[in-house]
Protein backbone atom coordinates (compact mmCIF):
# COMPACT_ATOMS: atom_id res chain seq x y z
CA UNK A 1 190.23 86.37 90.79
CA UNK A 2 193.37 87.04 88.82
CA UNK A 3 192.94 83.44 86.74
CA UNK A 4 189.74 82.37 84.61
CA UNK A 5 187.24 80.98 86.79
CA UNK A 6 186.39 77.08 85.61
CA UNK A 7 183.21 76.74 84.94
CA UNK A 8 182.19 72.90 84.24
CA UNK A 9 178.29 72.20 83.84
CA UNK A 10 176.86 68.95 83.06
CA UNK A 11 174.48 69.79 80.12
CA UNK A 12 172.97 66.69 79.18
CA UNK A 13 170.65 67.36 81.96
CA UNK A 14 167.90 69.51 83.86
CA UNK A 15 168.01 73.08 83.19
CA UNK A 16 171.23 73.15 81.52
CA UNK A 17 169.71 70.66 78.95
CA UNK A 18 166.54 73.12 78.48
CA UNK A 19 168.71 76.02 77.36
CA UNK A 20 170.09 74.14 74.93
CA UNK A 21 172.22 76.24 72.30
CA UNK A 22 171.74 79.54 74.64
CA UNK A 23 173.17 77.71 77.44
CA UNK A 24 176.94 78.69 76.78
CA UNK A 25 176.42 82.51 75.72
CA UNK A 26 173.71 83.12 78.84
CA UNK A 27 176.55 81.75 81.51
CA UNK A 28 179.08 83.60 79.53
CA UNK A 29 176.87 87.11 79.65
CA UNK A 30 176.71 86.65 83.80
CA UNK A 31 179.88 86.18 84.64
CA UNK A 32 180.77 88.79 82.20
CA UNK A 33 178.44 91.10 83.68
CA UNK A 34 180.48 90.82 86.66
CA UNK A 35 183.89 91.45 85.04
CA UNK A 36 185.10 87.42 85.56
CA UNK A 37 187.08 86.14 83.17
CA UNK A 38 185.77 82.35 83.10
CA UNK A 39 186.95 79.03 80.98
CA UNK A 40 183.53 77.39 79.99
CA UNK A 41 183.15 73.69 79.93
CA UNK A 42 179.66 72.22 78.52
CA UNK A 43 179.99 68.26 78.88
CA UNK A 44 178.10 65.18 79.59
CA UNK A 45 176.64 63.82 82.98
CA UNK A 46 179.66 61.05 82.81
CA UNK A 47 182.24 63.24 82.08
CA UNK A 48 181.65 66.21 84.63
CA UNK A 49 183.55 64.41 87.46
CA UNK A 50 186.89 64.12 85.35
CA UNK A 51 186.79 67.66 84.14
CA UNK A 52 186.37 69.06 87.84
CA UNK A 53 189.57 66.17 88.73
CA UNK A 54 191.44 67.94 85.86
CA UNK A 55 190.36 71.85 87.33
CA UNK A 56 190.55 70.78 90.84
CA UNK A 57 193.96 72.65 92.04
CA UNK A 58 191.95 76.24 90.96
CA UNK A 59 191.12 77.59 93.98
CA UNK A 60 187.71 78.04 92.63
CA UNK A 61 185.51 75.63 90.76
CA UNK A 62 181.98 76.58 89.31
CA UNK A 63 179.71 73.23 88.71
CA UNK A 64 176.42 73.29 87.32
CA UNK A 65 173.95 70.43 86.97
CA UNK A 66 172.21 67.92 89.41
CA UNK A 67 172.60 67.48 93.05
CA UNK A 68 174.06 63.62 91.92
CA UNK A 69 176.95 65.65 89.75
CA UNK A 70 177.11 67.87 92.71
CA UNK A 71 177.86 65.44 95.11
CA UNK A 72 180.48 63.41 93.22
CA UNK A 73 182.09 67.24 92.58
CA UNK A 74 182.36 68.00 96.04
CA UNK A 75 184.05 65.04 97.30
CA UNK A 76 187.00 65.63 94.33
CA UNK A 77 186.95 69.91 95.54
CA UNK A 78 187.15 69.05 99.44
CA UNK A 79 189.94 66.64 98.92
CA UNK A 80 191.76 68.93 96.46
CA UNK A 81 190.85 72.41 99.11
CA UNK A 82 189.69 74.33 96.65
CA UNK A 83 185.64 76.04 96.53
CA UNK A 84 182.92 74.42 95.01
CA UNK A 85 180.56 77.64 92.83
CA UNK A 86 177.04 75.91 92.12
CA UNK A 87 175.38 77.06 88.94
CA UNK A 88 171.83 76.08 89.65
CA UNK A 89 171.10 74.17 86.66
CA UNK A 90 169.66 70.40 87.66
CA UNK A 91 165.75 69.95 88.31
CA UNK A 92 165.21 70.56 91.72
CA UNK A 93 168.65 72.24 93.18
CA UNK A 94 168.36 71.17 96.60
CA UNK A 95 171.90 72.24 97.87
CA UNK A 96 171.96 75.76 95.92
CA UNK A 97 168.97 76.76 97.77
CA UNK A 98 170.04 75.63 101.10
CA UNK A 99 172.81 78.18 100.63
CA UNK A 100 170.61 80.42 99.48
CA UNK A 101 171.73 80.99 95.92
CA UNK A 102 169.36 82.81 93.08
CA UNK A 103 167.94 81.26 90.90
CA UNK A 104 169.25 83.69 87.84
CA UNK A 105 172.87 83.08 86.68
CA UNK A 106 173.78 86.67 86.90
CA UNK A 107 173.06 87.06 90.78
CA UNK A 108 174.53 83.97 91.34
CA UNK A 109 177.51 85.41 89.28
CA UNK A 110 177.29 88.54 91.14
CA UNK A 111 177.60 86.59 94.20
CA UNK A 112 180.45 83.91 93.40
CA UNK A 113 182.40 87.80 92.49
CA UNK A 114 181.81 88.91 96.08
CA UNK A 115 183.35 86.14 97.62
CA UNK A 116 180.68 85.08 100.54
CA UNK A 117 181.71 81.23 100.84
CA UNK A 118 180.89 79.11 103.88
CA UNK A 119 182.35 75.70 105.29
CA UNK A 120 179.68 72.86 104.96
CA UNK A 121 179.68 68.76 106.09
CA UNK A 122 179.54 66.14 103.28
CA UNK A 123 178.50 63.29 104.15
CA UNK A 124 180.48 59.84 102.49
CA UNK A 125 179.47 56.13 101.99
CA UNK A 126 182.61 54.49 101.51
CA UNK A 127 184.67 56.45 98.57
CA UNK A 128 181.20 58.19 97.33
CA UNK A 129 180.15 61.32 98.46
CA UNK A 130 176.73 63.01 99.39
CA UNK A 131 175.63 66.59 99.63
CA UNK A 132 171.79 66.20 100.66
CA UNK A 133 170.55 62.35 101.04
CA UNK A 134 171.37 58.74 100.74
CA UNK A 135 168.68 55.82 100.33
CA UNK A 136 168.20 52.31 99.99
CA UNK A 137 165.31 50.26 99.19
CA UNK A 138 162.28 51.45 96.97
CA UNK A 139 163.80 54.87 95.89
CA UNK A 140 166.75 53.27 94.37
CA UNK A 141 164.72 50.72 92.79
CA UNK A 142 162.32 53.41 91.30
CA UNK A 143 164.92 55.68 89.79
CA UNK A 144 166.52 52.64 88.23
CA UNK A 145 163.31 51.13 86.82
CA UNK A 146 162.21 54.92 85.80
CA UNK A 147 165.61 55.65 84.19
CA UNK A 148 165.67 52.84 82.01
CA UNK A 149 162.77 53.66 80.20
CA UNK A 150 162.52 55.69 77.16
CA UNK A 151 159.67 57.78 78.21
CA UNK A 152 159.49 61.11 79.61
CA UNK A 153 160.37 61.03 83.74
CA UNK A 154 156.73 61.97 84.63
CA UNK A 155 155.55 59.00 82.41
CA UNK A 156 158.03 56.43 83.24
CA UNK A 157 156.77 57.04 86.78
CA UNK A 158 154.01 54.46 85.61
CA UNK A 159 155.91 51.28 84.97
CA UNK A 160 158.26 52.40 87.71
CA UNK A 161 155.31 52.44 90.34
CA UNK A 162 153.70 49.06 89.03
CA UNK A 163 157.53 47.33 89.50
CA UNK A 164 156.88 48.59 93.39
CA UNK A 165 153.35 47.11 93.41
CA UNK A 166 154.40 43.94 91.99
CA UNK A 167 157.68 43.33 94.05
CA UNK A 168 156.41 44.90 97.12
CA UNK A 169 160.14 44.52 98.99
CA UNK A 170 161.06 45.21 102.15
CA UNK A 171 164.64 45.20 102.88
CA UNK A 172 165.96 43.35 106.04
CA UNK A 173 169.28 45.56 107.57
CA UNK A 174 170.82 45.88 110.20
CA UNK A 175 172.67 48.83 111.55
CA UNK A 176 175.35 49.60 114.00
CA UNK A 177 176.23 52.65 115.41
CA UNK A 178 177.98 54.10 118.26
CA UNK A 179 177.78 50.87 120.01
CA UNK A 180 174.70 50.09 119.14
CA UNK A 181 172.82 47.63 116.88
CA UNK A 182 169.56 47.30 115.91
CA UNK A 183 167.57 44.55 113.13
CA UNK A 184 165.02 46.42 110.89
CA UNK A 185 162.55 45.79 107.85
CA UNK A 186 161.81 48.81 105.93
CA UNK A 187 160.82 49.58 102.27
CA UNK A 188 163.02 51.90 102.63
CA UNK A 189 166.02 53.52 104.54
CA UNK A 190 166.95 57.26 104.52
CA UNK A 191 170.80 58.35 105.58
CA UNK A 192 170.67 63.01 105.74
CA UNK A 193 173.46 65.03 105.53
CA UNK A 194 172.30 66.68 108.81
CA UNK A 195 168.17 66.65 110.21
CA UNK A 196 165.58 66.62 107.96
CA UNK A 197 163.19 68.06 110.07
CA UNK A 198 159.93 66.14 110.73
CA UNK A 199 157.65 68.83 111.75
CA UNK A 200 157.23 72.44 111.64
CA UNK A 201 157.50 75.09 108.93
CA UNK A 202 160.14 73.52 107.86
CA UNK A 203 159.11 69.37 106.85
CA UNK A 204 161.37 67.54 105.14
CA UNK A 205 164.11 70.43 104.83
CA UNK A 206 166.83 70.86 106.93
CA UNK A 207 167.69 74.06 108.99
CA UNK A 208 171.23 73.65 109.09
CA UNK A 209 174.34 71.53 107.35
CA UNK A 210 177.05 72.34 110.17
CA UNK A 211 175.96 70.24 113.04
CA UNK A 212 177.87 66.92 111.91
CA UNK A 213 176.01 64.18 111.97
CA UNK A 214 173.49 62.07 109.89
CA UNK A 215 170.18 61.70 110.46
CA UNK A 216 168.86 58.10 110.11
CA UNK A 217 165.15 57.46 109.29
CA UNK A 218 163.27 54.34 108.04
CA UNK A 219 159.82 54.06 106.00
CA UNK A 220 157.58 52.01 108.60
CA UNK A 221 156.17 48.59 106.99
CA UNK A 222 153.10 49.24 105.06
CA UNK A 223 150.64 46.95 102.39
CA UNK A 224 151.24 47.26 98.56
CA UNK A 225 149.02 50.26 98.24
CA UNK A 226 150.02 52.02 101.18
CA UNK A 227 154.07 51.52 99.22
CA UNK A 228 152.43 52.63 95.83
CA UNK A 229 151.24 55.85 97.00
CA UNK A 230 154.30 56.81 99.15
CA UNK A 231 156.70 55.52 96.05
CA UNK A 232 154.84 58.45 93.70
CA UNK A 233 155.36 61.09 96.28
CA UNK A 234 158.95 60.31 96.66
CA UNK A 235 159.46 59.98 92.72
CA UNK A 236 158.11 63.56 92.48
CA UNK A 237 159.76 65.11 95.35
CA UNK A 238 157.09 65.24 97.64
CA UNK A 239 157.41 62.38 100.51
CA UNK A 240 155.92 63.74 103.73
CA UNK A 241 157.97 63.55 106.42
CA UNK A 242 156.12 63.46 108.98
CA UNK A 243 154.19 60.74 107.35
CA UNK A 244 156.22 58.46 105.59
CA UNK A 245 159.51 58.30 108.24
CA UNK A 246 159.77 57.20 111.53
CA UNK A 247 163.25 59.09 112.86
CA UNK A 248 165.93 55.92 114.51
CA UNK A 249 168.99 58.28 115.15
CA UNK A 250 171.49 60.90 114.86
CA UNK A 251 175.26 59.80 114.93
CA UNK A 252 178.31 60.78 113.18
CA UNK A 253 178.31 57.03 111.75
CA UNK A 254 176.84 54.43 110.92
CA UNK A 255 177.24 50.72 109.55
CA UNK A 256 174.42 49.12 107.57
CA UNK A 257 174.82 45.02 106.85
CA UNK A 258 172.48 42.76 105.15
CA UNK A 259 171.85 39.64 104.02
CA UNK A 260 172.69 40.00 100.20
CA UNK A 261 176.50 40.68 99.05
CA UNK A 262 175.62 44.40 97.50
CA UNK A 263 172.75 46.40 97.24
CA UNK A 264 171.29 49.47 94.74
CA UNK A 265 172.30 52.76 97.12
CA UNK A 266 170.56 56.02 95.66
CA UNK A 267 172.92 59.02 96.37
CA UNK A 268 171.68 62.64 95.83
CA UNK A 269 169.20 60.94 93.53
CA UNK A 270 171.35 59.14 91.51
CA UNK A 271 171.78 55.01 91.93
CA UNK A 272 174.94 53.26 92.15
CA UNK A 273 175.03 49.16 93.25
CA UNK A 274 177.62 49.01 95.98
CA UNK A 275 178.65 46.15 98.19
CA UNK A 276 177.63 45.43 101.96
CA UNK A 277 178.02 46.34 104.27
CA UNK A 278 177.94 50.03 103.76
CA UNK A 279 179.89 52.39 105.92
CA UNK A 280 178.33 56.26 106.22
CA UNK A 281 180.36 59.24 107.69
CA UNK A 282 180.32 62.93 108.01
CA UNK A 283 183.24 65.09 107.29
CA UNK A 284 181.94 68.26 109.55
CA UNK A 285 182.90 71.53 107.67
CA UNK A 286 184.60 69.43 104.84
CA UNK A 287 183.68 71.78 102.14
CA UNK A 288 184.28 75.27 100.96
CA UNK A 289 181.33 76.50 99.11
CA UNK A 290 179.63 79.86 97.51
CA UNK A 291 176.91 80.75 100.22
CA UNK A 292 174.50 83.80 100.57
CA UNK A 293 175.72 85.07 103.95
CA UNK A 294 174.41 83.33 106.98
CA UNK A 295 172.59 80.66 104.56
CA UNK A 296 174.49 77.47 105.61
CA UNK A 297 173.46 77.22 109.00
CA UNK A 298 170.02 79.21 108.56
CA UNK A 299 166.65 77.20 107.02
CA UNK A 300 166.49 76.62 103.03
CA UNK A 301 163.51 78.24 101.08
């Protein structure tokens, strides 16, 4: 890499955010560790997609943060060609780990230097772009309730779980795909970037992100309490899959109208209110990314 590398993290948030004043020297010591000259950005969560627009003609571009910034990064880098570098820094890091990256900064340094990249599908929803998962329904209306508050995530989770109990909503869709149509009511409705598995070593994870097509599945009606306790596990990451979705369908696309004029979409974890209906595709191989070798079409840890 003849240039400096851009490096543009989000660090208002996650792990970035928990580094605080070390965060800029310890990203600078990795990729100098590596001998890659790099030009350091450090911004907040709302300006990280305008930076990466402004870097997007490098033919590299490291982003660090949350699978949400992730997401709206990768839809700028595919339509610009150039490689999306994740710097593992959100909460959870979904996508880094299903391409295997390390956790440390200087392996995944090491490993941006050696130049293993893969081709992987995004996933869209009109102009916005996924990497792991879209919903609609209770998740969306938990993160929203949650985020408002001024208390700490795990605490916010509180008044965020009564607002389910209180509301108890089911949303009434209907979706159309590949010639077909079908009416549902669900508390909630769950659009993958490729199969989340349902069973098997590897629940709720998917084995691949290459096949190119989105897997569809929809929380089964349940009472208030039955909502409650599958609204906590999904808050904390831990919805069952196997337990909480019933799987409707794999397709390339997919339509999904309801009765109201727009409705609160989560995507990659973050909620934006978009109007109906809602179109989802796949863009098969539509981005380059920084893979362990083998990763993107192998299971995630």
């Amino acid at each position: 890499m003849s240039a400096a590398l851009p490096v543009i993290v989000n660090a208002s948030g996650g792990t970035a955010s928990s580094l605080g004043d070390a965060l800029a020297p310890k990203i600078e010591a990795a990729f100098a560790n590596v001998g890659l000259a790099i030009d350091i950005h450090l911004v907040k969560g709302e300006e990280l997609l305008d930076t990466v627009r402004k870097y997007a003609d490098a033919p590299i571009v490291a982003v660090g943060g949350g699978d949400g910034s992730l997401g709206g990064a990768a839809g700028i880098l595919a339509e610009a060609g150039s490689t999306m570098a994740i710097l593992p820094l959100g909460t959870r890091n979904h996508l880094a780990k299903q391409l295997g990256l390390p956790e440390e900064l200087g392996d995944v340094a090491r490993l941006i230097a050696s130049g293993s990249t893969a081709r992987i599908d995004i996933a869209h929803v009109g102009k916005r772009t996924f990497v792991n998962n879209a919903s609609i329904g209770t998740y969306p209306q938990l993160v929203r309730t949650r985020d408002h508050s001024n208390l700490p995530k795990w605490l916010a989770t509180i008044p965020a779980a009564w607002f389910v109990l209180r509301r108890h909503d089911h949303q009434q869709l209907t979706l159309a795909w590949q010639g077909e149509t079908r009416d549902i009511v669900t508390p909630m409705l769950f659009i993958g970037n490729n199969r989340y598995e349902l069973d098997g070593e590897h629940i709720g994870k998917r084995t691949c992100i290459t096949d190119g097509g989105l897997s569809i599945y929809a929380v089964a009606r349940r009472g208030r309490m039955a909502l409650i306790a599958f609204a906590i596990r999904a808050l904390f990451g831990r919805a069952d899959a196997q337990r909480d979705f019933d799987a409707l369908v794999d397709t390339p696309a997919l339509i999904v109208a309801g009765n109201g004029g727009s409705v609160d979409v989560a995507l990659d974890g973050e909620v934006e209110r978009m109007k109906l209906p809602l179109e989802f595709t796949i863009a098969p191989r539509g981005l380059s990314v920084v893979a362990a070798p083998g990763e993107a079409d192998g299971p995630a840890d």
